[in-house]
C-alpha atoms as a PDB file:
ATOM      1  CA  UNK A   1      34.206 -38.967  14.737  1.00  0.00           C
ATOM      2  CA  UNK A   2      35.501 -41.096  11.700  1.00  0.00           C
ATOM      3  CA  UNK A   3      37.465 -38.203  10.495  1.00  0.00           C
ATOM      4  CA  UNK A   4      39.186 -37.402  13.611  1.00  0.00           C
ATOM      5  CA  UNK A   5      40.100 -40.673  14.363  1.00  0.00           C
ATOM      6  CA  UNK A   6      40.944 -41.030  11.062  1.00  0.00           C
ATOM      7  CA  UNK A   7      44.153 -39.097  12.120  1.00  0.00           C
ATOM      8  CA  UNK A   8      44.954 -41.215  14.877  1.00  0.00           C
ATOM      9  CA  UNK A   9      45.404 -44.727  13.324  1.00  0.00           C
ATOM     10  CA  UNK A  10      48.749 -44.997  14.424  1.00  0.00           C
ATOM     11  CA  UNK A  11      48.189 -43.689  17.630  1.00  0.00           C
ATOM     12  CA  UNK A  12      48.373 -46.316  20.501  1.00  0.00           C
ATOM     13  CA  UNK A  13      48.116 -43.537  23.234  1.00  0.00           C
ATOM     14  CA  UNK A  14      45.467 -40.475  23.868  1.00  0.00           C
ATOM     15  CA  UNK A  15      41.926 -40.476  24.176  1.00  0.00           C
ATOM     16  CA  UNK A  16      39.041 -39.113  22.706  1.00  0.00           C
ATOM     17  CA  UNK A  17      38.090 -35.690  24.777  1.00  0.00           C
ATOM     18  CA  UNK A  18      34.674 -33.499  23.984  1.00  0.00           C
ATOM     19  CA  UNK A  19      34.214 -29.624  24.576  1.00  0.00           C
ATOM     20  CA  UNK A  20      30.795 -28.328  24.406  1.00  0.00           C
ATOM     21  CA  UNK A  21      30.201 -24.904  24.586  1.00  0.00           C
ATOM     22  CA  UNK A  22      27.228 -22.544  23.329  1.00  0.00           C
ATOM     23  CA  UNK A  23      23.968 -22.412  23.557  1.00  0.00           C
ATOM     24  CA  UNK A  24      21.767 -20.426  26.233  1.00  0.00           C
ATOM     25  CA  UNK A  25      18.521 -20.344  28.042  1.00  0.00           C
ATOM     26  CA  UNK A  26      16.201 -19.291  24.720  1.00  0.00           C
ATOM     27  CA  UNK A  27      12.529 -18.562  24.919  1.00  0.00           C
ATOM     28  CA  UNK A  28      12.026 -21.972  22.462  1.00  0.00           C
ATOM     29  CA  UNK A  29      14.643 -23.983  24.527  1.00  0.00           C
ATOM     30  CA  UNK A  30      16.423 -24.893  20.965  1.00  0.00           C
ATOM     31  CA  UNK A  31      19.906 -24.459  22.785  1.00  0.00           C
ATOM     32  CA  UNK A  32      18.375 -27.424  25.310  1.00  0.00           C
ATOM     33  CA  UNK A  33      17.075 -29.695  22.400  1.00  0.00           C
ATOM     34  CA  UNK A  34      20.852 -29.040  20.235  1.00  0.00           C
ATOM     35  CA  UNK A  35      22.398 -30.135  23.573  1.00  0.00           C
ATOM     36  CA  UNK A  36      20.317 -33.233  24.337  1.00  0.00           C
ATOM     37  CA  UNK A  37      20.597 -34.345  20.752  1.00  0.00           C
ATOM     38  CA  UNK A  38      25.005 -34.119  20.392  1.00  0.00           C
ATOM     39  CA  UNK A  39      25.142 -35.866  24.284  1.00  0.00           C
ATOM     40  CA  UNK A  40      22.389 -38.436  23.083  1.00  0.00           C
ATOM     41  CA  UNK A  41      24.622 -39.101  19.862  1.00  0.00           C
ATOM     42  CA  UNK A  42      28.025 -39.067  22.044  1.00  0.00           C
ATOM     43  CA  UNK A  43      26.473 -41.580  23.975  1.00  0.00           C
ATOM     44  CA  UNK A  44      25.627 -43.899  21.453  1.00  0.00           C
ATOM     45  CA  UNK A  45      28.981 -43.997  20.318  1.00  0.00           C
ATOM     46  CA  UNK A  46      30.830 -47.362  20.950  1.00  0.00           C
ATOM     47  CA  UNK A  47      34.348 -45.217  21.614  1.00  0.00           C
ATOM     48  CA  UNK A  48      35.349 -44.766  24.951  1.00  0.00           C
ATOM     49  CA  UNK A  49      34.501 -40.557  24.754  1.00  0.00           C
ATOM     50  CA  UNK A  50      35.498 -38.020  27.834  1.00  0.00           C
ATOM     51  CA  UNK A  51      33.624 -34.877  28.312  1.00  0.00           C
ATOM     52  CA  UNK A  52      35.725 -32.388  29.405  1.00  0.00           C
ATOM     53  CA  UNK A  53      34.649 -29.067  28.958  1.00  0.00           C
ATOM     54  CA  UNK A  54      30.711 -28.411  29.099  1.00  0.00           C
ATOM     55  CA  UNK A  55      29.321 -24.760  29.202  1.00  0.00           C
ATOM     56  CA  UNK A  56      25.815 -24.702  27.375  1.00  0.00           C
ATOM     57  CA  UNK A  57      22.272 -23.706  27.852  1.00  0.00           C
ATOM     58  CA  UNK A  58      22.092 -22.442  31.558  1.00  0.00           C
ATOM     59  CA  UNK A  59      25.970 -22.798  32.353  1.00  0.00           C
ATOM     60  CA  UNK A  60      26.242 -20.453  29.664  1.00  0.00           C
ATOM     61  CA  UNK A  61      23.347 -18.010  30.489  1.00  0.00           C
ATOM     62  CA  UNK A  62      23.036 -14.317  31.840  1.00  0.00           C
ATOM     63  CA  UNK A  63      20.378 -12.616  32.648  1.00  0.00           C
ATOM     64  CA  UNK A  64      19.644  -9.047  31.822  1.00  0.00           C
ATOM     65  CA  UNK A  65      16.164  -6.913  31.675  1.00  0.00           C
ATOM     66  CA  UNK A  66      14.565 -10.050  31.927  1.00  0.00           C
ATOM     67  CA  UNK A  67      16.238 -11.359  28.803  1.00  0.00           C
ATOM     68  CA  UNK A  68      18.442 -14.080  28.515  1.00  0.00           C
ATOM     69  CA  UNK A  69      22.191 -13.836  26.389  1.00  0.00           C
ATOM     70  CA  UNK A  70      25.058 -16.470  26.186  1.00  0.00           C
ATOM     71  CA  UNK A  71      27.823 -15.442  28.236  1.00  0.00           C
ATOM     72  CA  UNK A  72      29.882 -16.778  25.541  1.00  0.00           C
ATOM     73  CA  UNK A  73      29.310 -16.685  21.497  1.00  0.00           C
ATOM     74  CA  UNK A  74      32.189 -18.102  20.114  1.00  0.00           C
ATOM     75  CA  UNK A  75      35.660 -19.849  21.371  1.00  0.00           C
ATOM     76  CA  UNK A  76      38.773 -20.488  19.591  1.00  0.00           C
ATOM     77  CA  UNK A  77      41.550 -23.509  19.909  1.00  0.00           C
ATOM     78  CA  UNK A  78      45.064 -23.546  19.767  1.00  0.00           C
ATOM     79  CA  UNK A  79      45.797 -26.766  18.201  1.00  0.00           C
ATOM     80  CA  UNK A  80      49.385 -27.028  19.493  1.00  0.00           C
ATOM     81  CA  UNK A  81      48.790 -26.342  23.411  1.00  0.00           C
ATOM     82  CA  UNK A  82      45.109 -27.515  23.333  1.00  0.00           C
ATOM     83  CA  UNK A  83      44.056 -23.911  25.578  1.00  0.00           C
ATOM     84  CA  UNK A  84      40.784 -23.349  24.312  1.00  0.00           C
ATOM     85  CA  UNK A  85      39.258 -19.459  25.001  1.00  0.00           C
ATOM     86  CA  UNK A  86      36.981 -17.316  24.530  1.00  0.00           C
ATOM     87  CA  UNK A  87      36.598 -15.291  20.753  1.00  0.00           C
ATOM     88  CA  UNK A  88      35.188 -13.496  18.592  1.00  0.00           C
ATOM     89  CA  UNK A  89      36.219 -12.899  14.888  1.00  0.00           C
ATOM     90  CA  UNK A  90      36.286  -9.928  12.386  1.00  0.00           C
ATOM     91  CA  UNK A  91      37.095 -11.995   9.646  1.00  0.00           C
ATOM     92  CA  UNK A  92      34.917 -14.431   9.580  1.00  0.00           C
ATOM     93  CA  UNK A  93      37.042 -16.594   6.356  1.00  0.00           C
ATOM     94  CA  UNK A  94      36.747 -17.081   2.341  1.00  0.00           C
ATOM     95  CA  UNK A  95      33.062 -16.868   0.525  1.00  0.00           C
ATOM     96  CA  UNK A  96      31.528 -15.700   3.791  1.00  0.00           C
ATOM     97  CA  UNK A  97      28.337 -14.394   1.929  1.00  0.00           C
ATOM     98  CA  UNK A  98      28.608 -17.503  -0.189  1.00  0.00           C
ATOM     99  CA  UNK A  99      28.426 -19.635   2.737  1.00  0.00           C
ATOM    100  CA  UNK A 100      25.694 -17.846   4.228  1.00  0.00           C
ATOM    101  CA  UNK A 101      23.710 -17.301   1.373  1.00  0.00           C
ATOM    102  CA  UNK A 102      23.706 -21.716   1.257  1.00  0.00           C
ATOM    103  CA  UNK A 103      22.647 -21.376   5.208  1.00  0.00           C
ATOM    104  CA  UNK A 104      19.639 -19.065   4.830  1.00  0.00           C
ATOM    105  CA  UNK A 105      18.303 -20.802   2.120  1.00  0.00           C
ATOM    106  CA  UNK A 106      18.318 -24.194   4.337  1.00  0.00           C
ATOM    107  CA  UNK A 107      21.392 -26.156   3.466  1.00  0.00           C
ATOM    108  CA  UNK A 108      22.755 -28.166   6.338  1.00  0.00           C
ATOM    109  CA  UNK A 109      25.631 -27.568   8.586  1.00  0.00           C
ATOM    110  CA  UNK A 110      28.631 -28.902   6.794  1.00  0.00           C
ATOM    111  CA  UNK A 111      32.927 -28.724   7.435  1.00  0.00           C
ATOM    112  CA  UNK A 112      34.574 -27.279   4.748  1.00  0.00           C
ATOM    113  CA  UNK A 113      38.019 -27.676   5.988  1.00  0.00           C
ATOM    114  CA  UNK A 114      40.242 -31.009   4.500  1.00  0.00           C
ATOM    115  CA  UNK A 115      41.869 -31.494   7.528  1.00  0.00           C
ATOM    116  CA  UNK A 116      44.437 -33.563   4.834  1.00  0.00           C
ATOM    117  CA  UNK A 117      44.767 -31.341   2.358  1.00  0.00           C
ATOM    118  CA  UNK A 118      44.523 -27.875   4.733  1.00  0.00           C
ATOM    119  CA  UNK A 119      42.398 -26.563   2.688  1.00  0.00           C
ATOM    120  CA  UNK A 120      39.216 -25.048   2.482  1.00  0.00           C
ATOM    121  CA  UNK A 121      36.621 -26.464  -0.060  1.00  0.00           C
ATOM    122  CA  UNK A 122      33.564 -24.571  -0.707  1.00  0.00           C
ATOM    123  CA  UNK A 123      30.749 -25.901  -3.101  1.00  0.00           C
ATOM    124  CA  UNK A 124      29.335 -26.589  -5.426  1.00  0.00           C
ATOM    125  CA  UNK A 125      26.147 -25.800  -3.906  1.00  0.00           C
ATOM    126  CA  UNK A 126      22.526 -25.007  -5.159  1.00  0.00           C
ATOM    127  CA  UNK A 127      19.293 -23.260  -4.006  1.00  0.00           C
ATOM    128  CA  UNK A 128      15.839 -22.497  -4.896  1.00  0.00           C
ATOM    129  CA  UNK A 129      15.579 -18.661  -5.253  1.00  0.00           C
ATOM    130  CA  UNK A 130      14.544 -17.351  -2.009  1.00  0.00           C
ATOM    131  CA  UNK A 131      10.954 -16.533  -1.783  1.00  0.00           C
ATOM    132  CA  UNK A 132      10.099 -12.956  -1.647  1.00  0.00           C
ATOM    133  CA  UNK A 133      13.695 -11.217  -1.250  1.00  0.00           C
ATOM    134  CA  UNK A 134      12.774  -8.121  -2.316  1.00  0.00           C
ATOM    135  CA  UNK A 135       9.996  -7.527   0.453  1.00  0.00           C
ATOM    136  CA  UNK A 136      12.660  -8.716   2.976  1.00  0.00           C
ATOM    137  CA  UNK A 137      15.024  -6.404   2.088  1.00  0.00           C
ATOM    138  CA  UNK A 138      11.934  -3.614   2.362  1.00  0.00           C
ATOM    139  CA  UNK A 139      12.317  -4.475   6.098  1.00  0.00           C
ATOM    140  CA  UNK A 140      13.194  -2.742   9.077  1.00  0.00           C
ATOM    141  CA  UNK A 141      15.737  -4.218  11.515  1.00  0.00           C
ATOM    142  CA  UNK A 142      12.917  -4.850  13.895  1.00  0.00           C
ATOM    143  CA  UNK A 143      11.332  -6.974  11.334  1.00  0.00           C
ATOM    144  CA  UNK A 144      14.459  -8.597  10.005  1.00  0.00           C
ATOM    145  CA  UNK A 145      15.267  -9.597  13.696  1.00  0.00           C
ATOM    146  CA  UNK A 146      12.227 -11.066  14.536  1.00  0.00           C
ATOM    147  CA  UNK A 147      11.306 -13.461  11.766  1.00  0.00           C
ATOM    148  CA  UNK A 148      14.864 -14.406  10.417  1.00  0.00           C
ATOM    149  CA  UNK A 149      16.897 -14.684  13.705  1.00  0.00           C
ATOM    150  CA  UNK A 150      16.323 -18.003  16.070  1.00  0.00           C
ATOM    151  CA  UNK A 151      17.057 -15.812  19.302  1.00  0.00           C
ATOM    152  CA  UNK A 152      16.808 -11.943  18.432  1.00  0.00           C
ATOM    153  CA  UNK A 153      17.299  -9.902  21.687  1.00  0.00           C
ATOM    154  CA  UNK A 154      20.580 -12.625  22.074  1.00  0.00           C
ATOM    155  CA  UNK A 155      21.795 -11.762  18.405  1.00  0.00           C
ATOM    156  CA  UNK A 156      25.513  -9.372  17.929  1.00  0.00           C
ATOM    157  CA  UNK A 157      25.282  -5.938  16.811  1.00  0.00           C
ATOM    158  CA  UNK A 158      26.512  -7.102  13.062  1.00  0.00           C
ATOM    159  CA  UNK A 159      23.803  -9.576  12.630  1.00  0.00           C
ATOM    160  CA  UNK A 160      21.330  -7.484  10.849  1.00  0.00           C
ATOM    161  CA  UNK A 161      23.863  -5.899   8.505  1.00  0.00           C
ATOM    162  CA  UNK A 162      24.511  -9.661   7.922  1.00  0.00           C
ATOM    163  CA  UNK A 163      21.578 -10.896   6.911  1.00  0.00           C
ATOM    164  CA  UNK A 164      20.953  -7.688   4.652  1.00  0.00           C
ATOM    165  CA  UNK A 165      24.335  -8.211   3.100  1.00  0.00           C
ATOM    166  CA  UNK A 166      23.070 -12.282   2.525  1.00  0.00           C
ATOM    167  CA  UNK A 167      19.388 -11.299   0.696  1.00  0.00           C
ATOM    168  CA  UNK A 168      21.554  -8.915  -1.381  1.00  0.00           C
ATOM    169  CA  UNK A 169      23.729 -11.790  -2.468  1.00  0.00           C
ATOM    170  CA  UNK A 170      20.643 -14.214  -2.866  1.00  0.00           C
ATOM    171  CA  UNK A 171      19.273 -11.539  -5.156  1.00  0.00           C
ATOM    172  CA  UNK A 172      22.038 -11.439  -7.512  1.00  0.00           C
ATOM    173  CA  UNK A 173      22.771 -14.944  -7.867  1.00  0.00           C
ATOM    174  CA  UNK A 174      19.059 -16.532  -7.412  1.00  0.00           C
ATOM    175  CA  UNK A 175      20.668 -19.756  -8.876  1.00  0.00           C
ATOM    176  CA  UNK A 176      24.462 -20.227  -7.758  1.00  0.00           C
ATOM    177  CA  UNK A 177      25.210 -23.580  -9.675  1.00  0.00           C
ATOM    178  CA  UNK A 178      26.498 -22.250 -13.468  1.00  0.00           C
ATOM    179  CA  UNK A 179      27.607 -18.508 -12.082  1.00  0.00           C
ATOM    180  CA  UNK A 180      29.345 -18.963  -8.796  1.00  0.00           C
ATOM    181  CA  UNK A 181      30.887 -22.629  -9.497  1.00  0.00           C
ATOM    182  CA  UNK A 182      32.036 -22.909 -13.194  1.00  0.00           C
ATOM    183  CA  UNK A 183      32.263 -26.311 -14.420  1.00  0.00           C
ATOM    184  CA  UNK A 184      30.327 -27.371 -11.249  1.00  0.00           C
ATOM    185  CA  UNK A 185      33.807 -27.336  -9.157  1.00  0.00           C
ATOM    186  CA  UNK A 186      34.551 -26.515  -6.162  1.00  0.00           C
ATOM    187  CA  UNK A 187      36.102 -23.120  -4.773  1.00  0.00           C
ATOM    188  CA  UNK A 188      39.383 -24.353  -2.931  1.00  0.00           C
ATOM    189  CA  UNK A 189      41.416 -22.223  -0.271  1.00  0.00           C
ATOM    190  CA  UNK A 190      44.658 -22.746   1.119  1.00  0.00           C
ATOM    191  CA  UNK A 191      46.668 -20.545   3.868  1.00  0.00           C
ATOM    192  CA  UNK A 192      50.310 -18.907   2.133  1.00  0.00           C
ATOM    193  CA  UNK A 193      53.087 -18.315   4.319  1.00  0.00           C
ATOM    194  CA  UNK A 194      51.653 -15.243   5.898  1.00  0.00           C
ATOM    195  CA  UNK A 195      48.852 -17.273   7.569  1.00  0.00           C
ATOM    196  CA  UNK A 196      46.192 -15.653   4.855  1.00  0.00           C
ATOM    197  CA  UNK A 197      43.987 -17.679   3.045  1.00  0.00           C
ATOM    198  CA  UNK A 198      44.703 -17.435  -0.850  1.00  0.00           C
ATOM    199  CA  UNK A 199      42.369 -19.058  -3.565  1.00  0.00           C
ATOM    200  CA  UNK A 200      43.624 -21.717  -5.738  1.00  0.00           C
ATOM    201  CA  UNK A 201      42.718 -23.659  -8.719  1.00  0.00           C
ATOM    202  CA  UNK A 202      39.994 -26.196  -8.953  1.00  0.00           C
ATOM    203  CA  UNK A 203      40.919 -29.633  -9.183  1.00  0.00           C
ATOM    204  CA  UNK A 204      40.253 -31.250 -12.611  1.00  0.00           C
ATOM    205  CA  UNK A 205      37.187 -32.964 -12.933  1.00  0.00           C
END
C-alpha cells in the first residue's frame, strides 16, 4: 500500500481499486485461508479501498473427474488502459531458477521490481542447503508432485520439469551468498529499448 501510494502524493483525484484473482477450491482450502487473510488485511486498512475485480477460490473453480482446477492461473495488466486479462507466460523473467531456488528453500514472497528505478533487483539472498536433494531428484514425477506441490492434480504441465530444474540449481550452489552475489550485491535488471531485460552493474556498496 505505502509504495503505491507512494506514487500518488500529488494526486488529488483517483482512488484506490483492488483485483483479486487466483486461488481455487483445494482439498486443504489454502486458496480460502490466502483469501480471508488479504480481505481481512484490506479491511483493516484506514484508506478508503474499492474492490473491483474478485475471482478466487470457488468463482475461480472447475470441476473435472472429480478434481478441482482454477479456471484461471495467471492474468496480466496493461498499465496504460488498466484492461486486465487472462495469461500465461513462457518467459517467466531474469534469475528464474535463482528466484525459485530462494522459494523452495522457504524465503518469503517478496517484489523485486523498483517501481522508481524500473528495475529489477534480485538478492542477495541465502539458504540452508536443502535437506536431502539428491534423493529428491531420485524421484519420479508422481513423487515429486505429491510432496513438493501445494495442489498437484491443479499444477501446469511444466511444473515438474520446474522443480527438477530448481533441486539441480540448489545442488550446485548449496550456499548462494559468496558464489551467486559477489561482494554481497545485488543482481540488478533493467528493460533496453527493445522491451528485453538486460543485466547491469551493481551499485557500489
Amino acid at each position: 500500500m505505502n509504495s503505491i501510494k507512494s506514487f500518488s502524493d500529488h494526486t488529488q483525484c483517483g482512488r484506490l481499486e483492488v483485483h483479486l484473482v487466483g486461488g481455487f477450491s483445494d482439498d486443504r482450502q489454502l486458496s480460502q485461508k490466502l483469501t480471508h487473510q488479504l480481505l481481512s488485511e484490506f479491511d483493516r486498512q484506514e484508506d478508503d479501498i474499492h474492490l473491483v475485480t474478485l475471482c478466487v477460490t470457488e468463482l475461480n473453480d472447475r470441476e473435472e473427474n472429480e478434481n478441482h482446477f482454477p479456471v484461471i492461473y495467471g492474468i496480466a495488466v496493461n498499465i496504460k488502459t488498466s484492461e486486465i486479462y487472462r495469461a500465461s507466460f513462457q518467459d517467466r523473467g531474469p534469475e528464474e531458477e535463482l528466484r525459485a531456488a530462494r522459494a523452495l528453500t522457504g524465503g518469503p514472497m517478496i517484489s523485486i521490481y523498483d517501481a522508481e528505478t524500473e528495475q529489477l533487483r534480485i538478492g542477495p539472498y541465502s539458504w540452508m542447503p536443502f535437506p536431502h536433494v539428491d534423493f529428491w531428484l531420485q524421484q519420479d514425477d508422481k513423487q515429486i508432485l505429491e510432496n513438493l506441490s501445494t495442489s498437484p492434480l491443479a499444477e501446469p504441465p511444466h511444473f515438474v520439469e520446474h522443480i527438477r530444474s530448481t533441486l539441480m540449481f540448489l545442488k550446485k550452489y548449496p550456499s548462494p551468498a559468496n558464489t551467486l552475489f559477489p561482494g554481497n550485491k545485488a543482481l540488478l535488471y533493467k528493460k533496453n529499448e527493445d522491451g528485453l531485460w538486460e543485466k547491469i552493474s551493481s551499485p557500489r556498496s
